[in-house]
Protein backbone atom coordinates (compact mmCIF):
# COMPACT_ATOMS: atom_id res chain seq x y z
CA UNK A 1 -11.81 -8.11 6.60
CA UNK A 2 -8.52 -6.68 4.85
CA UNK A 3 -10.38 -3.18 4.31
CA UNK A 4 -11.27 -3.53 8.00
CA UNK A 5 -8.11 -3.90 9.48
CA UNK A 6 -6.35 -0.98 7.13
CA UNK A 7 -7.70 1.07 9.61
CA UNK A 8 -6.52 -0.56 12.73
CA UNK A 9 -5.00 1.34 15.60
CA UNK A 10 -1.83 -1.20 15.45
CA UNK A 11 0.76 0.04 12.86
CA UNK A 12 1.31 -4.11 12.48
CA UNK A 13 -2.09 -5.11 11.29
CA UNK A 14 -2.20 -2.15 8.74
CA UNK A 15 0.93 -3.46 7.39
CA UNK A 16 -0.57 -6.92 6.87
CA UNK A 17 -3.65 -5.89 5.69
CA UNK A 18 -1.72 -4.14 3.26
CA UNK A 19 0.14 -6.67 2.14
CA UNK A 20 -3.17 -8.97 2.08
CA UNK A 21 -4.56 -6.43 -0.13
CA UNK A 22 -1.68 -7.44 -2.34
CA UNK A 23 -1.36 -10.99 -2.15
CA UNK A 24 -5.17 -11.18 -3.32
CA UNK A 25 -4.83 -8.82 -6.68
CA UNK A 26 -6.28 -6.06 -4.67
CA UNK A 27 -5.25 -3.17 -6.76
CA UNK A 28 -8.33 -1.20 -7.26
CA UNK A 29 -8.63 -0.99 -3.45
CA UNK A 30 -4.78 -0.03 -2.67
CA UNK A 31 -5.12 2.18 -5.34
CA UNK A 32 -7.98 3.58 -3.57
CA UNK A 33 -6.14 3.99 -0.10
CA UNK A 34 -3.49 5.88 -1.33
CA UNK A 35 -5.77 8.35 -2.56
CA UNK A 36 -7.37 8.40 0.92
CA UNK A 37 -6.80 11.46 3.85
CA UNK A 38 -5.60 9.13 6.22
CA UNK A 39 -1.85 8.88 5.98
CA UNK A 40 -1.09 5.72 8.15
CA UNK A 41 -3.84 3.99 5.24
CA UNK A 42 -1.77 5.42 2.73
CA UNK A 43 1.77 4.03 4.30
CA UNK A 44 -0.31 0.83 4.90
CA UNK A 45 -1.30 0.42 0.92
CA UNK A 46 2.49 1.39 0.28
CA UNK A 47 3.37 -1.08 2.53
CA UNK A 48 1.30 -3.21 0.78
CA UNK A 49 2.33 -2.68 -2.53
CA UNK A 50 6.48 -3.38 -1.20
CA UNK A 51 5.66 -6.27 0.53
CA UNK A 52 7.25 -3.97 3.85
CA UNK A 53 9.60 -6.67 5.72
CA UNK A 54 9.46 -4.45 8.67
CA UNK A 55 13.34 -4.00 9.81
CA UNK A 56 14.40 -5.32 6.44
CA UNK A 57 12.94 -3.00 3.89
CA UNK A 58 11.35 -4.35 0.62
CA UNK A 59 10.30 -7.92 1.13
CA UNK A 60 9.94 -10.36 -1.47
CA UNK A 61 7.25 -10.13 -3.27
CA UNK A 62 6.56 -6.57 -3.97
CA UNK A 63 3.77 -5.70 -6.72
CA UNK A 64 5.01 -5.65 -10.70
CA UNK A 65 5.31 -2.61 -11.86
CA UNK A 66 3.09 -3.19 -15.22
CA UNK A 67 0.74 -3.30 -11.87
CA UNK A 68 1.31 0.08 -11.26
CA UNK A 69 -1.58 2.08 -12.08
CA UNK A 70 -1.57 5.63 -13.08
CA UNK A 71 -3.93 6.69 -10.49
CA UNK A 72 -1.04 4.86 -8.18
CA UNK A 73 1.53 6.87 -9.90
CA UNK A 74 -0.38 10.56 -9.75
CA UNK A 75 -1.22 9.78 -6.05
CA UNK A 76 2.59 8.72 -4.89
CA UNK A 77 3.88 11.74 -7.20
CA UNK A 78 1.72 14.32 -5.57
CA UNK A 79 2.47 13.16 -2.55
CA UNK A 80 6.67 13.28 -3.11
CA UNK A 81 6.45 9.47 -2.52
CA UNK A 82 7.66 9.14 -6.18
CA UNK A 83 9.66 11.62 -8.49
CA UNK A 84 9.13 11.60 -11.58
């Protein structure tokens, strides 16, 4: 249902699918949609992955980084999401 929604037409529900995807250990599959074509999937995995508190930034609970995987990295790096 998560995977389903990622791709919803409402910018809300890709957020919480997102962060879904996170609450349940999800990484292979967030690590899957950033790699994806699709860049409101992509924002929605990042979204994901920051716990996004919509007007508030960063939420609470964003993923550890010894969660981070280097396929995440590569991904956000080519993408200018992350410097390195």
């Amino acid at each position: 249902m998560f995977l389903k929604n990622i791709y919803h037409r409402n910018d809300m529900i890709r957020t919480q699918a997102g962060k879904a995807l996170r609450a349940v250990d999800a990484f292979d599959d967030l690590e899957e949609l950033l790699q994806g074509s699709d860049p409101r999937v992509r924002r929605a995995a990042l979204d994901g992955m920051i716990d996004y508190n919509y007007w508030f930034g960063i939420g609470k609970n964003p993923i550890p980084m010894d969660k981070f995987t280097p396929a995440m990295v590569k991904s956000m790096i080519a993408r200018n999401l992350l410097f390195a």
